[in-house]
PDB file of N, CA and C in Angstrom:
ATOM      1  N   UNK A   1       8.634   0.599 -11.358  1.00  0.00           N
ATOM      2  CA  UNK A   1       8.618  -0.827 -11.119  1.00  0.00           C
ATOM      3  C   UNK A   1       9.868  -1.205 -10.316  1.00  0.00           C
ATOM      4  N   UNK A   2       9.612  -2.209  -9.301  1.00  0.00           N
ATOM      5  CA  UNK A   2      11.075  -2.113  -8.552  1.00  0.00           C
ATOM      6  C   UNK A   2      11.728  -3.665  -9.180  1.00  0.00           C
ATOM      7  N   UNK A   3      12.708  -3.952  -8.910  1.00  0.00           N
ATOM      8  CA  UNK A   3      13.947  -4.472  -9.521  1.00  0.00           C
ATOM      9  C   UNK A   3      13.383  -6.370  -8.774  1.00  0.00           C
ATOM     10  N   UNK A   4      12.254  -6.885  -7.894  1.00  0.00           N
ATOM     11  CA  UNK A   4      11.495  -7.445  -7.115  1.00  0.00           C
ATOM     12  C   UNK A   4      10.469  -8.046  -7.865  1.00  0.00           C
ATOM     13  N   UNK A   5      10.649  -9.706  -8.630  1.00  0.00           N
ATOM     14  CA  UNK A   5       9.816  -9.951  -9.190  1.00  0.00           C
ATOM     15  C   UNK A   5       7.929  -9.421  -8.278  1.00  0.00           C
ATOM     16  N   UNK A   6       7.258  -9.359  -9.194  1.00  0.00           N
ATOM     17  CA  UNK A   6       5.794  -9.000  -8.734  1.00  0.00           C
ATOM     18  C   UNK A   6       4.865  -9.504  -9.648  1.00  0.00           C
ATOM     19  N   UNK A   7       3.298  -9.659  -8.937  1.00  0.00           N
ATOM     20  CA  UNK A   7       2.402 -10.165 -10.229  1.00  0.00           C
ATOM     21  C   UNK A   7       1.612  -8.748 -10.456  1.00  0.00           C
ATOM     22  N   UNK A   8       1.263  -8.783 -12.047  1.00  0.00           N
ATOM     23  CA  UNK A   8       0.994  -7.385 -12.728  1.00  0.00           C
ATOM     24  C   UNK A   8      -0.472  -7.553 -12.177  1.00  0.00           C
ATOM     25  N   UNK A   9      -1.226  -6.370 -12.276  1.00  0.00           N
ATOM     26  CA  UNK A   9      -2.354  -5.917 -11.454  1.00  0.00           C
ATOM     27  C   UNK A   9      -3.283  -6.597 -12.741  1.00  0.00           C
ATOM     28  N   UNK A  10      -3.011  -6.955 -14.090  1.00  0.00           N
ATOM     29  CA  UNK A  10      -3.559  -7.625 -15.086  1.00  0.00           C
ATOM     30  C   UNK A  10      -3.698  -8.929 -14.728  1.00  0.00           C
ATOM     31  N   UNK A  11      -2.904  -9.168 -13.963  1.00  0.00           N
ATOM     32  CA  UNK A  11      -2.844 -11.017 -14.096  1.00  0.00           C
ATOM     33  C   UNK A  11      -3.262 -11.729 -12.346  1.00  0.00           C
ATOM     34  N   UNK A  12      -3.612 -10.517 -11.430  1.00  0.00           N
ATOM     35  CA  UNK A  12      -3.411 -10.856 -10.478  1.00  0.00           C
ATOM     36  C   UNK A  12      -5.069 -11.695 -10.072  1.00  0.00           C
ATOM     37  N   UNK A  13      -4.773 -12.916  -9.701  1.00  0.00           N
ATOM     38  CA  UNK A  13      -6.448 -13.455  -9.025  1.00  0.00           C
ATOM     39  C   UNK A  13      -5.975 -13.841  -7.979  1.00  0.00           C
ATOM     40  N   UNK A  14      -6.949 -14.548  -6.786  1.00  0.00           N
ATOM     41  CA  UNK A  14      -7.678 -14.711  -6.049  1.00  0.00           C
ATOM     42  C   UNK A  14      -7.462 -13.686  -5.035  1.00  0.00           C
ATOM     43  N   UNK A  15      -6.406 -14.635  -3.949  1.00  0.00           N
ATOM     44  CA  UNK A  15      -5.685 -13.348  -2.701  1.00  0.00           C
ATOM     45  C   UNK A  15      -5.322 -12.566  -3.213  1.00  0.00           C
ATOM     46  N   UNK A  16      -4.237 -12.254  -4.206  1.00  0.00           N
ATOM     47  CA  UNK A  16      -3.254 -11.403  -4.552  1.00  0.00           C
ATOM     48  C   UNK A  16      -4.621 -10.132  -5.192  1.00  0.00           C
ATOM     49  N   UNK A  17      -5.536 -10.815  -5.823  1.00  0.00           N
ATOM     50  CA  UNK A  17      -6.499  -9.651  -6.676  1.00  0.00           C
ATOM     51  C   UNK A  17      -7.143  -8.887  -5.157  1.00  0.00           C
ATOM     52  N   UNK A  18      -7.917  -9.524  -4.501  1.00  0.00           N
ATOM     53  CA  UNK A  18      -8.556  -8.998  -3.810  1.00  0.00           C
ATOM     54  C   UNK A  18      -7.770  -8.047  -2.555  1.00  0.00           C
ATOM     55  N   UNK A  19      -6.273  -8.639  -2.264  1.00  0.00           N
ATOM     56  CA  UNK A  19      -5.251  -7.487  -1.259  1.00  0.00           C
ATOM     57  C   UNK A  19      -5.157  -6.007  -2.373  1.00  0.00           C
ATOM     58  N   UNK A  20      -4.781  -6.149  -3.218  1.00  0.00           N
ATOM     59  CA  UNK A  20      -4.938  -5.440  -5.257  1.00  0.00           C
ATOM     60  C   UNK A  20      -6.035  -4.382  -4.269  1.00  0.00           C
ATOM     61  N   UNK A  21      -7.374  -4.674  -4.882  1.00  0.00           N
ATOM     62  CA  UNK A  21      -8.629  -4.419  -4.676  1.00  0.00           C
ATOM     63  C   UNK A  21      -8.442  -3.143  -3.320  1.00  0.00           C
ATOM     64  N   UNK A  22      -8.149  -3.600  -2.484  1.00  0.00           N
ATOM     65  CA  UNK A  22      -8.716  -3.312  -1.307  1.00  0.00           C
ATOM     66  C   UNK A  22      -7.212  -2.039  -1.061  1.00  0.00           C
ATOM     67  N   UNK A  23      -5.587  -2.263  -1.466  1.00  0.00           N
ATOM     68  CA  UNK A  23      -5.383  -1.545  -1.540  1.00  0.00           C
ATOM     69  C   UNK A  23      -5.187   0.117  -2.042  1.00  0.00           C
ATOM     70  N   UNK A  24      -5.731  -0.205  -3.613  1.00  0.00           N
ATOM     71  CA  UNK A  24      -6.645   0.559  -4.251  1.00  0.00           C
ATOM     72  C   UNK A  24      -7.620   1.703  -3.608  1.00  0.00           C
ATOM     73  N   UNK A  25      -8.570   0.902  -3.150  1.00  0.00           N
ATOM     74  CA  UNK A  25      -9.952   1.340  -2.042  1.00  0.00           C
ATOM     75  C   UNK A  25      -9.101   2.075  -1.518  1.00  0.00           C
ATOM     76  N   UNK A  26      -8.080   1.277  -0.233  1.00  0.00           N
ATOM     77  CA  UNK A  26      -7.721   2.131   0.618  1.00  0.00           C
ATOM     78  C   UNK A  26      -7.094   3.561   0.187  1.00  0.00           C
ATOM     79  N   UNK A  27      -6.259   3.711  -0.895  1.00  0.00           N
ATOM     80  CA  UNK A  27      -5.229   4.354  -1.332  1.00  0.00           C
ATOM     81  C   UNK A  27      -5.563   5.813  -2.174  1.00  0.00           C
ATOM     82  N   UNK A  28      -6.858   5.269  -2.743  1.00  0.00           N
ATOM     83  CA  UNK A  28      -7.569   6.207  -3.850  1.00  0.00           C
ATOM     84  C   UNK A  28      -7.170   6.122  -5.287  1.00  0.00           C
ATOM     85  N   UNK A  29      -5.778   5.202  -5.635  1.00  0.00           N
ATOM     86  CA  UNK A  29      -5.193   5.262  -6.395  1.00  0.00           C
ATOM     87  C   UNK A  29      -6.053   4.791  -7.390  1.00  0.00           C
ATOM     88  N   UNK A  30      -5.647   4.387  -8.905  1.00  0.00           N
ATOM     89  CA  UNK A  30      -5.987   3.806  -9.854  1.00  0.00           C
ATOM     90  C   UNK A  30      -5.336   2.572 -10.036  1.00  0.00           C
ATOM     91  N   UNK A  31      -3.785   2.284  -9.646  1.00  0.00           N
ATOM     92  CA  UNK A  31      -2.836   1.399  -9.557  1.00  0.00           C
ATOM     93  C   UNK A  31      -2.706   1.194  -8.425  1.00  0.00           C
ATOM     94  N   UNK A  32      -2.035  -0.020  -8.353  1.00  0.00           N
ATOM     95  CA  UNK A  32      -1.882  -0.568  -7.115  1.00  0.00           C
ATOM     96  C   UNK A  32      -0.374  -0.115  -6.592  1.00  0.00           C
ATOM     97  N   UNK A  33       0.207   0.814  -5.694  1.00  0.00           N
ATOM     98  CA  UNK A  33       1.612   1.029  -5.140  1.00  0.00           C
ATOM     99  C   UNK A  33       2.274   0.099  -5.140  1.00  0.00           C
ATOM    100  N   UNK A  34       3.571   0.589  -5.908  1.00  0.00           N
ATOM    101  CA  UNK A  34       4.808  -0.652  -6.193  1.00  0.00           C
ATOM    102  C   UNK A  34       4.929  -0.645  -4.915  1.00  0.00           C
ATOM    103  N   UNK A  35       4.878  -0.753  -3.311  1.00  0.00           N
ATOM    104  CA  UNK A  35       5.247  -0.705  -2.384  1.00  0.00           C
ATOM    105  C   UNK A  35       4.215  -1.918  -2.021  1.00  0.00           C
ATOM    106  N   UNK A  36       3.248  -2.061  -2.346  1.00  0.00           N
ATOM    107  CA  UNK A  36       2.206  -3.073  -1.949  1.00  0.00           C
ATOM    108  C   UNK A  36       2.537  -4.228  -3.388  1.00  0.00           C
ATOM    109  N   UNK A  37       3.118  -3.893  -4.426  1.00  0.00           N
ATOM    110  CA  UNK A  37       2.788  -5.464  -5.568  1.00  0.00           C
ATOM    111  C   UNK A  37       4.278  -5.678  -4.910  1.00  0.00           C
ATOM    112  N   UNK A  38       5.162  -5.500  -4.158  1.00  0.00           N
ATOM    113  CA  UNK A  38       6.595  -6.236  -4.190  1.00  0.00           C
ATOM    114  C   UNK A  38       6.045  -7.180  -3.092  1.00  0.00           C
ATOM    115  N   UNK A  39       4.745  -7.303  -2.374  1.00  0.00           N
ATOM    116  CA  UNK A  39       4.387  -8.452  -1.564  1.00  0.00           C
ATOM    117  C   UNK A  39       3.680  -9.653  -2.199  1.00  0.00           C
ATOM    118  N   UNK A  40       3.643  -9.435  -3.690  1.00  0.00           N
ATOM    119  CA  UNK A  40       2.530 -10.395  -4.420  1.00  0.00           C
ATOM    120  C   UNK A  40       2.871 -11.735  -4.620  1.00  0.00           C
ATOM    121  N   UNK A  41       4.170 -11.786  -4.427  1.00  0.00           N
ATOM    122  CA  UNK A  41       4.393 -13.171  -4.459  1.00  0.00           C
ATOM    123  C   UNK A  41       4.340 -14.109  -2.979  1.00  0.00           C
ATOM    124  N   UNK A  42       4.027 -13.247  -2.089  1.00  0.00           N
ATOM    125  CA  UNK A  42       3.809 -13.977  -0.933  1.00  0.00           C
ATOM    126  C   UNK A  42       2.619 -13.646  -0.257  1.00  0.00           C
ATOM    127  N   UNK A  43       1.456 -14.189  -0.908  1.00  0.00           N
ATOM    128  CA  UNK A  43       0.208 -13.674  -1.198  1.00  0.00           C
ATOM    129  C   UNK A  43      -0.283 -13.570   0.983  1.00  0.00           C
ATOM    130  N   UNK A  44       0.124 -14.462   1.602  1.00  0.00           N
ATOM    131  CA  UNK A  44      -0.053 -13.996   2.969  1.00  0.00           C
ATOM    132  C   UNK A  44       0.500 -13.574   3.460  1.00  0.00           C
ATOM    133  N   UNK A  45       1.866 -12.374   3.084  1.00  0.00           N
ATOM    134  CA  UNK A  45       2.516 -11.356   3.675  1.00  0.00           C
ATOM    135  C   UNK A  45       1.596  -9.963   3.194  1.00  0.00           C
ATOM    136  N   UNK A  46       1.284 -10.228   1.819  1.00  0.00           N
ATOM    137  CA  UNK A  46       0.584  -9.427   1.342  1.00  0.00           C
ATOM    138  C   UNK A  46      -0.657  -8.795   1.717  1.00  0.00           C
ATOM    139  N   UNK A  47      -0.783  -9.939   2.043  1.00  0.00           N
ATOM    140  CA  UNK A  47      -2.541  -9.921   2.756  1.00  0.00           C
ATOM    141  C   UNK A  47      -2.396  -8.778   4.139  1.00  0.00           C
ATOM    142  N   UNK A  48      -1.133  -9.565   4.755  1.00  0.00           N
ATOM    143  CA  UNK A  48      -0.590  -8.558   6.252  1.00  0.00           C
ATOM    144  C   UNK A  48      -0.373  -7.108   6.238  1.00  0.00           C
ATOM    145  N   UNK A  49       0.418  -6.709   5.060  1.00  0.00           N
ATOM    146  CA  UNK A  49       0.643  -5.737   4.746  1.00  0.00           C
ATOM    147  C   UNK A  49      -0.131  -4.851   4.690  1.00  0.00           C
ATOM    148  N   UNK A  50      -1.624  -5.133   4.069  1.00  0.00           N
ATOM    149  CA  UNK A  50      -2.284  -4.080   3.158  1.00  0.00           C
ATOM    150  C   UNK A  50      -3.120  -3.917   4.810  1.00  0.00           C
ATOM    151  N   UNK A  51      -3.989  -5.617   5.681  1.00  0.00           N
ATOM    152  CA  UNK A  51      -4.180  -5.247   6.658  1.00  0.00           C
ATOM    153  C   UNK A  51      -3.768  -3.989   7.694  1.00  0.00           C
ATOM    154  N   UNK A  52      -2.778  -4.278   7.653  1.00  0.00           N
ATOM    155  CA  UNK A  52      -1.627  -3.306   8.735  1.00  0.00           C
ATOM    156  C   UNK A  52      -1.809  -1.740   8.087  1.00  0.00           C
ATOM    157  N   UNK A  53      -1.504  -1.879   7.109  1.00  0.00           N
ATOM    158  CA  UNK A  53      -1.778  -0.343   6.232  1.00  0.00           C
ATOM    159  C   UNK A  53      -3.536   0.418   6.393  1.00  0.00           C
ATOM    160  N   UNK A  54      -4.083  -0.588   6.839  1.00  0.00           N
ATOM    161  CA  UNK A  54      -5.940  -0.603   6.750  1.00  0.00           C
ATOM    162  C   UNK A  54      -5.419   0.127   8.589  1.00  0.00           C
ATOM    163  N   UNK A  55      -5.274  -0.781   9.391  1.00  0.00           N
ATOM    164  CA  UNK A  55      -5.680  -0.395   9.971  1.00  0.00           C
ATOM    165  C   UNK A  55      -4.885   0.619  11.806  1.00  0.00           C
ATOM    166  N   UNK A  56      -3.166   0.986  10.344  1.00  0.00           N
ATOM    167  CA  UNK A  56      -2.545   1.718  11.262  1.00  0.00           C
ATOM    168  C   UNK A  56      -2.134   3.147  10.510  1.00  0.00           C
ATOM    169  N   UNK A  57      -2.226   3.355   9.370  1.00  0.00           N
ATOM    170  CA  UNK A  57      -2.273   4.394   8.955  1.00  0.00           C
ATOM    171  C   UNK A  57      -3.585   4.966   8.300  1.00  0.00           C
ATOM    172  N   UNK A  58      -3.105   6.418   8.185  1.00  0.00           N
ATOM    173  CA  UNK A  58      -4.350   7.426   7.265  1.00  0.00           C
ATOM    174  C   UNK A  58      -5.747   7.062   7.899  1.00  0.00           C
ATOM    175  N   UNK A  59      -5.867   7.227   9.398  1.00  0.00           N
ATOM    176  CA  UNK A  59      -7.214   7.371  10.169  1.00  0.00           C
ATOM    177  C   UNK A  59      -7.392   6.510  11.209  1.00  0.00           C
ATOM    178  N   UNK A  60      -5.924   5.618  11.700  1.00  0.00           N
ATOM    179  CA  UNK A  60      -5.966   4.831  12.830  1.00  0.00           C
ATOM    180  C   UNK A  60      -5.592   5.734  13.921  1.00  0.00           C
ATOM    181  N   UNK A  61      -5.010   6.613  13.771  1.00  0.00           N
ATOM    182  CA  UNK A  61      -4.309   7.522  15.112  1.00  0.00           C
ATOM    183  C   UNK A  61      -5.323   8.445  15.858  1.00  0.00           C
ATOM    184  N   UNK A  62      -6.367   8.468  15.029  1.00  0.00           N
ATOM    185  CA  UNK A  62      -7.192   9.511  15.293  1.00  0.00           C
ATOM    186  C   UNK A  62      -6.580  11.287  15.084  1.00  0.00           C
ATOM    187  N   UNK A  63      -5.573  11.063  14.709  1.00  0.00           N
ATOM    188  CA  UNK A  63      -5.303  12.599  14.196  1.00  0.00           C
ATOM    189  C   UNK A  63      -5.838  13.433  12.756  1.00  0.00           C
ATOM    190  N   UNK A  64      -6.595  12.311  12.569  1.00  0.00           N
ATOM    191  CA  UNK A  64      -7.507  12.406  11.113  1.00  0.00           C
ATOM    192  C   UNK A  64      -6.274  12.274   9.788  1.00  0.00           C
ATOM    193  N   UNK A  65      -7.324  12.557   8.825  1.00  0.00           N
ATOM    194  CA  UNK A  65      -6.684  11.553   6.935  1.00  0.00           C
ATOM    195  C   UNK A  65      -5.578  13.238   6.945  1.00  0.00           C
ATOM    196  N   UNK A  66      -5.975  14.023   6.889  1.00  0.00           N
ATOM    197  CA  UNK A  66      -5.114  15.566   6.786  1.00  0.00           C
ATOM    198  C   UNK A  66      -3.704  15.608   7.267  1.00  0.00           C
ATOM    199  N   UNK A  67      -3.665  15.482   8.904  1.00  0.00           N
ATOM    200  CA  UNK A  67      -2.615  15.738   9.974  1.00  0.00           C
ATOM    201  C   UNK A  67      -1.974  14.085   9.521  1.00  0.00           C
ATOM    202  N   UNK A  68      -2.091  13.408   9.016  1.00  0.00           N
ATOM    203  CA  UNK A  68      -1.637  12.128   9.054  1.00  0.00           C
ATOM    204  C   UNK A  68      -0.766  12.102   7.586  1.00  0.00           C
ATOM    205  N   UNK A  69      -1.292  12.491   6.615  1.00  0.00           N
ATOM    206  CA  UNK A  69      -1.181  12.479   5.289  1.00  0.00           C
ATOM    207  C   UNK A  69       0.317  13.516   5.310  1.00  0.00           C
ATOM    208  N   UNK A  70       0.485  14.963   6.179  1.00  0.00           N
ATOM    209  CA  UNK A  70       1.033  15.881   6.188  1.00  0.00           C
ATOM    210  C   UNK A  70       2.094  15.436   7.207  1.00  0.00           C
ATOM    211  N   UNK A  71       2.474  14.591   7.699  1.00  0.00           N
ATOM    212  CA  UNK A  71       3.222  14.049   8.757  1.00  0.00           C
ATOM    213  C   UNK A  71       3.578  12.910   8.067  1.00  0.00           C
ATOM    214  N   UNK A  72       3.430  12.054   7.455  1.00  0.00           N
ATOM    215  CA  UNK A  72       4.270  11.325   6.424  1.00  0.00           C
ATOM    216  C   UNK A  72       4.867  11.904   5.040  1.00  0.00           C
ATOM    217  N   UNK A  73       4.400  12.604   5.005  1.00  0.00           N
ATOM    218  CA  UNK A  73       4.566  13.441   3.444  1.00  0.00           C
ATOM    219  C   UNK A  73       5.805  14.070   4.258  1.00  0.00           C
ATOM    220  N   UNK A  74       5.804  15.044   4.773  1.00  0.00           N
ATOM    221  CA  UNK A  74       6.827  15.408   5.936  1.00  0.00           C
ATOM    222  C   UNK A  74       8.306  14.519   5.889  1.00  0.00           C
ATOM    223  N   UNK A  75       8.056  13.419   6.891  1.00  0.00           N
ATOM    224  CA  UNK A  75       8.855  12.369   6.994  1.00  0.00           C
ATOM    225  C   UNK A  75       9.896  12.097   5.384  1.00  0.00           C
ATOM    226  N   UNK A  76       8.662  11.303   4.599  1.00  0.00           N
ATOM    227  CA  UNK A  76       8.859  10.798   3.300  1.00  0.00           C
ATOM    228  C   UNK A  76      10.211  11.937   2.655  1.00  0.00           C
ATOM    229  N   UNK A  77       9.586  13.362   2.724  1.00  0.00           N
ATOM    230  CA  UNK A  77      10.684  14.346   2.406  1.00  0.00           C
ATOM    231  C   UNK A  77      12.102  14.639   3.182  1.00  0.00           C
ATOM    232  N   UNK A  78      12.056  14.355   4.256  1.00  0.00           N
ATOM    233  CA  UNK A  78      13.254  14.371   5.370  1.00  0.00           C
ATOM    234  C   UNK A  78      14.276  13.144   4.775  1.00  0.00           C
ATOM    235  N   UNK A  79      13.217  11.910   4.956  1.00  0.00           N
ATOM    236  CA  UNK A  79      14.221  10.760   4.241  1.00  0.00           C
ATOM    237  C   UNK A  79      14.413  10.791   2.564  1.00  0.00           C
ATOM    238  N   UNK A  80      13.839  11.805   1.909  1.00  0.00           N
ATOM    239  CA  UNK A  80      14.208  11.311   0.435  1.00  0.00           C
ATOM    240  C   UNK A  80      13.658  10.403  -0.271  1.00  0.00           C
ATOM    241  N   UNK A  81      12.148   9.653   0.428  1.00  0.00           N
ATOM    242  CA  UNK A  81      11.995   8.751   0.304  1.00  0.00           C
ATOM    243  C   UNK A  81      10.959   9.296  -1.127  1.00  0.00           C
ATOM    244  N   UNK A  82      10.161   8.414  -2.189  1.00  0.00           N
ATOM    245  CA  UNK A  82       9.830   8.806  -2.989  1.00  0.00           C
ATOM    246  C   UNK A  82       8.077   8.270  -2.821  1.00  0.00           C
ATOM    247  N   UNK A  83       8.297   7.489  -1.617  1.00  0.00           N
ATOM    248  CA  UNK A  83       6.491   6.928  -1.359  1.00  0.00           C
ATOM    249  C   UNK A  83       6.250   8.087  -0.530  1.00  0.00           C
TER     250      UNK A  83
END
């Protein structure tokens, strides 16, 4: 959980549920990525976010979900990063 008030994936309706929803879909996850609920309080940044995530990563480059997945994973490890 990051240190960034957020609304819990329990309590979340209308915009905030359905950006929720769709990042999910996109993600495969079961939970929604603390990287996507630290936008919940600004339910139309949020909305931008998950957009942008739809439709510039994991199958926008055309290098396919594999070479894409393995090239951030990559990255993510260079920086230390933990997403």
């Amino acid at each position: 959980m990051s240190w960034i008030e957020e609304v819990d994936e329990g309590k979340a309706t209308g915009d905030v549920r359905a950006a929720y929803d769709k990042a999910m879909k996109f993600t495969g996850h079961a939970q929604v990525p603390p990287i996507i609920k630290i936008f919940s309080l600004r339910p139309d940044l949020l909305k931008a976010r998950v957009g942008f995530a739809s439709a510039m990563t994991f199958g926008g480059s055309g290098l396919g979900r594999r070479a894409e997945e393995l090239i951030a994973t990559s990255i993510s490890g260079l920086l230390s990063c933990k997403f």
